[in-house]
Protein backbone atom coordinates (compact mmCIF):
# COMPACT_ATOMS: atom_id res chain seq x y z
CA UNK A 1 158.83 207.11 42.95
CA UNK A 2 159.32 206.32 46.37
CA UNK A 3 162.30 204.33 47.81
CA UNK A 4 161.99 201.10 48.93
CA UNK A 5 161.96 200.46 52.45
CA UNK A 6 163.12 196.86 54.33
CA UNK A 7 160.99 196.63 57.88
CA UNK A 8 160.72 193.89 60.30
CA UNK A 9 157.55 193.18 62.27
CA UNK A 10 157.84 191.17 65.45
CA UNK A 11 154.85 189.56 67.06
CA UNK A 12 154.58 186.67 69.86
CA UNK A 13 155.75 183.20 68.49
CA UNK A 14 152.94 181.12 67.27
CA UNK A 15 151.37 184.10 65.53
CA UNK A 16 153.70 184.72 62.55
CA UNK A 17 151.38 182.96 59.98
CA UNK A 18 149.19 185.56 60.92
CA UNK A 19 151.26 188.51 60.80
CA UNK A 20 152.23 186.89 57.01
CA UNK A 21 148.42 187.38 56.19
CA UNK A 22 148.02 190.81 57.83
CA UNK A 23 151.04 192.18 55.66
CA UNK A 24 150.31 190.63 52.79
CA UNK A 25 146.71 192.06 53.03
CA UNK A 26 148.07 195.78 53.69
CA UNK A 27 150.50 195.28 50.49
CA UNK A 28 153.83 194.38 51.73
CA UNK A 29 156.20 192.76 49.53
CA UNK A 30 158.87 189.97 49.97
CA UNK A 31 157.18 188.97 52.81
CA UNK A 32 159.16 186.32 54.66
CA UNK A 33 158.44 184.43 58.35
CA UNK A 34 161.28 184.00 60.47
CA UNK A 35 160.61 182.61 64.55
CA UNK A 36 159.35 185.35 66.14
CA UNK A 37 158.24 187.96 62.99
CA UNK A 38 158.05 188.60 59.62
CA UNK A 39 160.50 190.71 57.30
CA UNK A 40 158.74 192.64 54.63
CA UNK A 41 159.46 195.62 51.59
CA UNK A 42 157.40 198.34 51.18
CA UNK A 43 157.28 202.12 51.05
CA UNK A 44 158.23 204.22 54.42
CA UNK A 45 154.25 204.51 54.80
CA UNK A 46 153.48 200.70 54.62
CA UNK A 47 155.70 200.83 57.82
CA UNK A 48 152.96 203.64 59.17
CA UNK A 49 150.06 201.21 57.85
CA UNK A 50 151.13 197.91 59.74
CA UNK A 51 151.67 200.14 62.90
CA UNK A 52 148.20 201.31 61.98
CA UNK A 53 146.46 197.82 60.92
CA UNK A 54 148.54 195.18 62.70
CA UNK A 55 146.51 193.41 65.52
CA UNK A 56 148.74 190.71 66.43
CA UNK A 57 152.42 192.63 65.36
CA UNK A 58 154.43 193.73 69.02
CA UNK A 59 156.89 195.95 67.24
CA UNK A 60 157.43 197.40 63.35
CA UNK A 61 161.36 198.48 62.63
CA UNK A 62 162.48 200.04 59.78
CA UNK A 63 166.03 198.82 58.82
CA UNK A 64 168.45 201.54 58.93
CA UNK A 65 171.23 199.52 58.18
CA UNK A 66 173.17 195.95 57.62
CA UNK A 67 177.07 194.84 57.64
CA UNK A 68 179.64 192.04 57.99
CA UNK A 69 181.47 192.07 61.40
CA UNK A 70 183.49 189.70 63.01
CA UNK A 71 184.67 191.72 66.02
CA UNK A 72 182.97 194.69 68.27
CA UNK A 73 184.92 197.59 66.20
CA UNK A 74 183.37 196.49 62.99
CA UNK A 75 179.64 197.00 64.87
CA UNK A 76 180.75 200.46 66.44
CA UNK A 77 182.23 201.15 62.23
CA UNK A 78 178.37 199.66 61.30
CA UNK A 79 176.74 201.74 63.43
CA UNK A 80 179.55 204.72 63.23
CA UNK A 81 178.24 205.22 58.80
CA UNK A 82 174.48 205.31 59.13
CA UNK A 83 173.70 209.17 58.54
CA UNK A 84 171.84 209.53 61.87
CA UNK A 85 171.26 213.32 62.09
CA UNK A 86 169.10 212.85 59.09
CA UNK A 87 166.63 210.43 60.61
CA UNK A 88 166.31 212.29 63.76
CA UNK A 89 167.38 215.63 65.77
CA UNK A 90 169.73 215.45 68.71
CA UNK A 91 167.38 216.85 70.88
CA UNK A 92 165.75 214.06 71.13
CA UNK A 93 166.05 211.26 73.89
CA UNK A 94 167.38 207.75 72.46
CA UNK A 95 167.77 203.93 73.30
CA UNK A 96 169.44 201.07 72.25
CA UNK A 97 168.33 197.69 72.33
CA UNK A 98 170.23 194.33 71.00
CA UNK A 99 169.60 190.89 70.89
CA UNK A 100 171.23 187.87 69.25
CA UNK A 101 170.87 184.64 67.42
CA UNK A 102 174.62 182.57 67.64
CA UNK A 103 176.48 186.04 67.81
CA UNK A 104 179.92 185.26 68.91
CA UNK A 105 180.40 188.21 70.56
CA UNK A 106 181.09 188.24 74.66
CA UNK A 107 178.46 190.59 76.37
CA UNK A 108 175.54 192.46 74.59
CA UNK A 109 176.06 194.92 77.16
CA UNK A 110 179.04 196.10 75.81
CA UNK A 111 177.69 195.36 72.21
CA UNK A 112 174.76 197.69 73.26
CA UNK A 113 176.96 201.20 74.94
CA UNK A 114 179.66 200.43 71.55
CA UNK A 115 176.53 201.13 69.05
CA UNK A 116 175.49 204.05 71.50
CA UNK A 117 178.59 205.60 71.37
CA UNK A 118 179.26 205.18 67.64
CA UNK A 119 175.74 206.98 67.22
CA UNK A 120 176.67 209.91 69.64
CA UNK A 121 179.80 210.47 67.94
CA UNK A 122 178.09 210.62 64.86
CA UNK A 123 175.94 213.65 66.33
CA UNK A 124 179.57 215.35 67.86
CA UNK A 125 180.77 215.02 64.04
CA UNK A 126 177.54 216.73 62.99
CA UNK A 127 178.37 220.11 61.43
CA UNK A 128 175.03 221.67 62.93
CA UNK A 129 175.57 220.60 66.09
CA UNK A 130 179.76 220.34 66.55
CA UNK A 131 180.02 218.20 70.15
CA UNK A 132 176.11 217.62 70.85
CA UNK A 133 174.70 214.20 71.75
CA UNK A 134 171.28 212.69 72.12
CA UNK A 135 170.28 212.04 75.68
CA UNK A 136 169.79 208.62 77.08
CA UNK A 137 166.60 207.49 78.38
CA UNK A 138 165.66 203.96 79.28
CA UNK A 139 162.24 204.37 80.45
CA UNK A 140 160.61 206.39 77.64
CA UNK A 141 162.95 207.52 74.61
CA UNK A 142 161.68 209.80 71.93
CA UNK A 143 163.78 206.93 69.34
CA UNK A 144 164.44 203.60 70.33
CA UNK A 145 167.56 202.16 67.96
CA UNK A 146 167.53 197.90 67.79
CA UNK A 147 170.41 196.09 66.75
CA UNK A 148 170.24 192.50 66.05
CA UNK A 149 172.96 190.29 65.49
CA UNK A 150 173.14 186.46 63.67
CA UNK A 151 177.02 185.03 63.76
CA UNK A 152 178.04 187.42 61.06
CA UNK A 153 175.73 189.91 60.31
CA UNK A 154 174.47 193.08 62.66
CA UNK A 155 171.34 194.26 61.52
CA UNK A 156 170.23 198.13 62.87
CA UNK A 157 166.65 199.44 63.01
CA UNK A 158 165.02 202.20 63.51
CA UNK A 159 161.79 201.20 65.32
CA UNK A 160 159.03 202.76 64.23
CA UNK A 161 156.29 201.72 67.30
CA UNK A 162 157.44 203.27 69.91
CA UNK A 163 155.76 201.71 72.84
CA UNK A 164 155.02 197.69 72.12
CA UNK A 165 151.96 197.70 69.61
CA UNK A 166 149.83 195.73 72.30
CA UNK A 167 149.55 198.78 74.24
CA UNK A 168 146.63 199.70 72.37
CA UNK A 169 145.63 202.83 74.73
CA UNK A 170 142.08 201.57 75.77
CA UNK A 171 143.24 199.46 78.34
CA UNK A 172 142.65 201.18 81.89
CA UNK A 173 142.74 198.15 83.96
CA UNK A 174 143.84 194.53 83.57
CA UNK A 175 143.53 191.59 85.82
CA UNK A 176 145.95 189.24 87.41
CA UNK A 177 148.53 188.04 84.45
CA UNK A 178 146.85 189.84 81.96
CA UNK A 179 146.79 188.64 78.35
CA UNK A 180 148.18 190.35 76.32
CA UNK A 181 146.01 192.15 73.46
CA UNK A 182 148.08 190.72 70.33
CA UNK A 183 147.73 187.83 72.03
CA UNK A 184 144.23 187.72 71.99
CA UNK A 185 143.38 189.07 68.76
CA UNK A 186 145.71 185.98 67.66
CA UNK A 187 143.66 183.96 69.15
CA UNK A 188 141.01 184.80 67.63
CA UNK A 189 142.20 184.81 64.09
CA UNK A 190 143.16 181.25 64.59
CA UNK A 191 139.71 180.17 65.65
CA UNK A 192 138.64 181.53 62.44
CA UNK A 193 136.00 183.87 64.17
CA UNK A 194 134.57 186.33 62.34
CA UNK A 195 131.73 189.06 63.02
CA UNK A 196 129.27 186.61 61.85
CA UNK A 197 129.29 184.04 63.99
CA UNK A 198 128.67 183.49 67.91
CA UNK A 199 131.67 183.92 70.28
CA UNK A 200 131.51 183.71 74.17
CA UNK A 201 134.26 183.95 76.27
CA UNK A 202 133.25 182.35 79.76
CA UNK A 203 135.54 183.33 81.41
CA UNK A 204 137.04 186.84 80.02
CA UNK A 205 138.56 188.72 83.43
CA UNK A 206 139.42 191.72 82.31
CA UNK A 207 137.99 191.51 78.90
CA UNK A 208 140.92 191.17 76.75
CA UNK A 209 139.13 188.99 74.19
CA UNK A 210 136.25 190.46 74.07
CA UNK A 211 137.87 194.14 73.73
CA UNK A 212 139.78 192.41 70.62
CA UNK A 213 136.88 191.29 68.86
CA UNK A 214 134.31 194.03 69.22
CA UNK A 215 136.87 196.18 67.76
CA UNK A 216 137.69 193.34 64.75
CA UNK A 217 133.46 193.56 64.51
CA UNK A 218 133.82 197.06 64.24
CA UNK A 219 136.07 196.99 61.86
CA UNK A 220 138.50 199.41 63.89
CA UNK A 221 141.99 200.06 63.53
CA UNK A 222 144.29 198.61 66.83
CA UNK A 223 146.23 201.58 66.36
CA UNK A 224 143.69 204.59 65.75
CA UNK A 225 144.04 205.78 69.27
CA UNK A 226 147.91 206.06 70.36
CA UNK A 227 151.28 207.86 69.25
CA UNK A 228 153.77 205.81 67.39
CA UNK A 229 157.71 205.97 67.40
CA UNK A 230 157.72 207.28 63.48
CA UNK A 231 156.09 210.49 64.64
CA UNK A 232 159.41 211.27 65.87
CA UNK A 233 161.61 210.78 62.75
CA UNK A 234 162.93 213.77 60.63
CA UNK A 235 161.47 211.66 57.72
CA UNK A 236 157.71 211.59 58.98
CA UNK A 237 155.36 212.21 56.71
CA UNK A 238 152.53 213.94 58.84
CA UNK A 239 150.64 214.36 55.62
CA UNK A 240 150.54 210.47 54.76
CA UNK A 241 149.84 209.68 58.34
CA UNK A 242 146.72 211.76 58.28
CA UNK A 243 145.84 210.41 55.49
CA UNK A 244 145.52 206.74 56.69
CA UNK A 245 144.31 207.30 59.91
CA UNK A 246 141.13 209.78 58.23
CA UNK A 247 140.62 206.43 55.99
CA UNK A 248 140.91 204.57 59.00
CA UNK A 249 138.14 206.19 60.87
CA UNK A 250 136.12 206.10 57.76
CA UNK A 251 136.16 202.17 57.75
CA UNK A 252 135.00 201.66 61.04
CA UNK A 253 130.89 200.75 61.67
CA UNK A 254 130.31 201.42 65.36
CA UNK A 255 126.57 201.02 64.48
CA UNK A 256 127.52 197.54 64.01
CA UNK A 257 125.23 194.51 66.26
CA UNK A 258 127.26 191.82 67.36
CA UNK A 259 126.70 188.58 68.94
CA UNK A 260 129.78 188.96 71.00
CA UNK A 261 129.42 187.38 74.76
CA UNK A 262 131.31 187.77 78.41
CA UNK A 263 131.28 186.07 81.20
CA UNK A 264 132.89 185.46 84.91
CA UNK A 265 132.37 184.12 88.01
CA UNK A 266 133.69 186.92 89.73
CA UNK A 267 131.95 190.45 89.67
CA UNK A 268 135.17 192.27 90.36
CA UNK A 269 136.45 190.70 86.59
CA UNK A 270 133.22 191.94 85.04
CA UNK A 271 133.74 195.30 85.90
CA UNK A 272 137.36 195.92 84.65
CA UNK A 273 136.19 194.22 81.43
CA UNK A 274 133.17 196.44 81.42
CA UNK A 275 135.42 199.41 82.28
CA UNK A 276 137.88 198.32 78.82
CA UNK A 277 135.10 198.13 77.13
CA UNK A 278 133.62 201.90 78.27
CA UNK A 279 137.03 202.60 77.28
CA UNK A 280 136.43 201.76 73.39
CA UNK A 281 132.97 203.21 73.79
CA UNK A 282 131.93 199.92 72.82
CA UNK A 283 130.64 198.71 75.65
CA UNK A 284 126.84 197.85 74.39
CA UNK A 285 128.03 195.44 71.63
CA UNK A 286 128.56 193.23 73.87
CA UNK A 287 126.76 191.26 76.61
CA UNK A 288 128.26 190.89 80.18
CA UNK A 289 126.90 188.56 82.93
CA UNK A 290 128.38 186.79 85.80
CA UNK A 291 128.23 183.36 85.57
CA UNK A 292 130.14 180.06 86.45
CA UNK A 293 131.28 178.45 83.45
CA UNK A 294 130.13 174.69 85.15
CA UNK A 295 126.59 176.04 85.09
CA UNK A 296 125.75 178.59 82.08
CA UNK A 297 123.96 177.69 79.39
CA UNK A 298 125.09 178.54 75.98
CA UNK A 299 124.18 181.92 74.50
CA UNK A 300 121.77 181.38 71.81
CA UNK A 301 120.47 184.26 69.40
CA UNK A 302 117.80 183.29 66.91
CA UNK A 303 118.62 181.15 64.47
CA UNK A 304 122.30 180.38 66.18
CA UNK A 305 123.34 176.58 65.68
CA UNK A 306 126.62 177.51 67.14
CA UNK A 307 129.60 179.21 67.97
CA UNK A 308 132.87 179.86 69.11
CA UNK A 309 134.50 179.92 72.65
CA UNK A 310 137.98 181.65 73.03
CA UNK A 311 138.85 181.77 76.22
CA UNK A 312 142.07 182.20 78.75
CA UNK A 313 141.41 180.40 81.88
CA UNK A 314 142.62 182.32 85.25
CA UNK A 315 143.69 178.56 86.57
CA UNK A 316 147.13 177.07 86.90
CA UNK A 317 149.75 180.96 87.41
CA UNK A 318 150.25 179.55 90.69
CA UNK A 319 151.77 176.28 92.37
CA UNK A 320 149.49 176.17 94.73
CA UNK A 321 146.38 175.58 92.20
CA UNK A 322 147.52 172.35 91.32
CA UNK A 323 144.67 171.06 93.81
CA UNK A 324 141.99 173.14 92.08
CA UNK A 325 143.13 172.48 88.70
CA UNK A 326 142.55 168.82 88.97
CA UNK A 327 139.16 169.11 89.64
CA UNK A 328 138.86 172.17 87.39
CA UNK A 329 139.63 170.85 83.87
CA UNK A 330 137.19 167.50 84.35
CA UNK A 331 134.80 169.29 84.69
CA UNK A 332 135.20 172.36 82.45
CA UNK A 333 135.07 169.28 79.77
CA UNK A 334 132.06 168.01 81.23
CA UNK A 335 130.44 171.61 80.91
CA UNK A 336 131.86 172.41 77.18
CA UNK A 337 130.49 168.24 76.11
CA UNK A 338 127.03 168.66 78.01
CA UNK A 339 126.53 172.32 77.43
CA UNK A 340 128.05 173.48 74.19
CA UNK A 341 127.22 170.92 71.46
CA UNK A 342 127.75 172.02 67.96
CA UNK A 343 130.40 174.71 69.35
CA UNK A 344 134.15 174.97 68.50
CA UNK A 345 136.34 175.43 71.95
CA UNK A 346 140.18 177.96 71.75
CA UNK A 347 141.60 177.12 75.29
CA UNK A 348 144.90 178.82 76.19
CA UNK A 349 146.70 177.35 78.75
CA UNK A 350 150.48 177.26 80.27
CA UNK A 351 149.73 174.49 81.38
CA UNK A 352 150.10 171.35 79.50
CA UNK A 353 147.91 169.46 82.03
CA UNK A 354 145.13 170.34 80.23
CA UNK A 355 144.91 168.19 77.35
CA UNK A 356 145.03 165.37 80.03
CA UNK A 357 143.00 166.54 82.57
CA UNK A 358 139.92 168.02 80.03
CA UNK A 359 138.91 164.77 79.29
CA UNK A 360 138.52 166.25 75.21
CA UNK A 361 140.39 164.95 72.14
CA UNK A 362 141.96 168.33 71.31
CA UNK A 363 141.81 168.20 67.38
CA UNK A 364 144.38 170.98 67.31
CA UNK A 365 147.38 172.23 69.80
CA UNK A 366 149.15 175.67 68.40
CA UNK A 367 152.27 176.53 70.57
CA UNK A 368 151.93 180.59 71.31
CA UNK A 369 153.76 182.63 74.08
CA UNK A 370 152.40 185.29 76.36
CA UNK A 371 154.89 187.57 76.71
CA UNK A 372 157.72 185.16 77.90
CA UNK A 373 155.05 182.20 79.23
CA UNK A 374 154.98 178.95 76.74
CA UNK A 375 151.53 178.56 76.11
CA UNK A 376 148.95 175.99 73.99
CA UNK A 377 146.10 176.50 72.01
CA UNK A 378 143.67 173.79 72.10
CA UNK A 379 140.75 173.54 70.15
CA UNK A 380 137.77 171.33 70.71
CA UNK A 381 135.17 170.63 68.24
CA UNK A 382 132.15 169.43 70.67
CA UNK A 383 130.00 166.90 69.90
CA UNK A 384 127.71 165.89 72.81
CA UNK A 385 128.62 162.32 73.87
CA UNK A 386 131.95 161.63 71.29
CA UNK A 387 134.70 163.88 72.26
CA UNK A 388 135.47 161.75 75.62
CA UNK A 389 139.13 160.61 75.63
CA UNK A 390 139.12 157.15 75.89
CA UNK A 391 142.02 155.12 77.20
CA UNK A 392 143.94 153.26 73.94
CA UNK A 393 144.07 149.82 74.21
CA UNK A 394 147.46 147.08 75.01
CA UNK A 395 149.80 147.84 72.53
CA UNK A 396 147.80 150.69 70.43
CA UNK A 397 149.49 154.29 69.63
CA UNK A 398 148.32 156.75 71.94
């Protein structure tokens, strides 16, 4: 019978109902949403499986250990009893990360070389290796160690990712503040797209989106093609792994036809989203044109009523767009109203101009982040010749 493990997925805020589904669907247990992830029970390999499966989790840790403190010695004595020679070998490179809720503790700094040195002096006590450390590296450790720490309680992980889980590996190139790919393949579960159904995204740049949901059509794993952090542990279980990445490949349909659609105005765009997409050797599932949003008609495959547009507008990064964006969002409303009755609208957008300037009655507004950016999700329902926002009347709620 295998032990029970305690993990702790992260993902961008906004997205943790969906993480919640994703784990639950994988088999996790206890499954619990906190701001910013979801803590979940499993075996070691569930923790392999979510790194596997999970298109919208950043990181998945594996809780190494938990304690009291109230002072800094108590989290170097934490830290200090955790066996660490038997989770990995002091040849290899190491970091520590820590972040807090409420800790009353001065400078995570200091938090962060205590818990270093109370693992390294765990390795010097090592009787098979009697005054040997694990190297530091900050750029690209073989085992990254993450301490977090709520006004009494430090909490220490093992993470099992490695690199952030967004980092898919197919990405070559990426536009001007790229989205990121958890991000997107939020977004879409959101809208509710699936394979089925039509989904456009006018104005795609580097193809995030679209990368996201040809694989989702394709029913590929997110993590098929990279290394993970676990890989690294002395209790990795290269025989498991294999195992779910073999069933993995078996899953996927790349024979699949999808009604999956890209566009931008700007050629340069097209080709680094046809150059992701090359990438996944996916690249004829979906159809590429340049086009201006104002102007395009909506795709329409026989016997399509309609669809779904997720999209991430390249508008309003910069001050100095406020100029454009004003005349921007009028009429991408104008466009979606006239152009795309019948279809359901995802617009991210930092900024929260947009439900104003649109001219739409959003029906729904989902807070998400991009990395550290506060972002909405607004989604239209379009009816040709309703979804105007109309000025409230003297004295009537707006």
């Amino acid at each position: 019978m295998s032990t029970l493990a305690h993990f702790f997925a992260s993902c961008p805020r906004g997205l943790e109902p969906v993480l919640v589904k994703e784990l639950a669907a994988l088999g996790a247990g206890h499954v619990k949403a906190v701001e910013g992830g979801v803590h979940f029970s499993g075996a070691l390999t569930l923790g392999y499986a979510a790194n596997l499966h999970s298109r919208v989790a950043s990181r998945v840790l594996w809780r190494a250990g938990q304690s009291h403190y109230r002072t800094d010695q108590d989290i170097y004595d934490a830290a200090r009893k955790i066996n660490w020679p038997a989770l990995f070998t002091v040849e290899r490179t190491m970091r520590v990360n820590v972040s807090a809720i409420k800790a009353p503790v001065k400078s995570l700094d200091f938090i962060t070389l205590r818990i270093k040195d109370a693992i390294c002096d765990v390795f010097r006590a090592h009787h098979a290796s009697p005054g040997k450390r694990p190297s530091i590296d900050t750029h690209a450790p073989d085992v990254r160690v993450h301490a977090f720490l709520t006004a009494a309680d430090v909490t220490l992980y093992l993470d099992l990712s490695g690199e952030p889980l967004f980092k898919r590996g197919y990405r070559r190139e990426a536009g001007e503040a790229p989205l990121r790919e958890n991000l997107a393949a939020g977004m879409l579960a959101l809208s509710g797209w699936t394979p089925e159904t039509t989904l456009l995204d006018p104005m795609c740049g580097s193809g995030t989106i679209l990368c996201e949901a040809v694989q989702i059509a394709a029913n590929r794993a997110p993590g098929i093609g990279r290394a993970f952090g676990f890989e690294n542990l002395l209790n990795y279980d290269a025989k498991a792994w294999e195992a779910l990445r073999e069933a993995a490949y078996s899953a996927e349909n790349n024979s699949i036809k999808t009604n999956i659609y890209g566009s931008d105005l700007r050629g340069d765009a097209l080709a680094l989203a046809r150059a992701n997409l090359d990438e996944l050797d996916l690249a004829d599932k979906v159809s590429l044109k340049q086009a201006n949003v104002f102007e395009m008609p909506a795709p329409a495959p026989a016997g399509m009523t309609g669809g779904i547009i997720v999209t991430n507008p390249p508008y309003g990064v910069r001050m100095e767009d406020r100029d454009a964006l004003a005349a921007f969002y009028p009429q991408l409303g104008d466009a979606l109203k006239k152009r795309f009755s019948g279809w359901t609208a995802y617009i991210l957008s930092s900024d929260m101009q947009l439900a104003k300037g649109i001219g739409l009655a959003a029906s729904k507004r989902t807070p998400l982040f991009n990395g550290a950016l506060e972002c909405r999700l607004f989604e239209y329902k379009l009816v040709s010749g309703s979804m105007r926002r109309v000025k409230p009347a003297a004295g009537a709620p707006d």
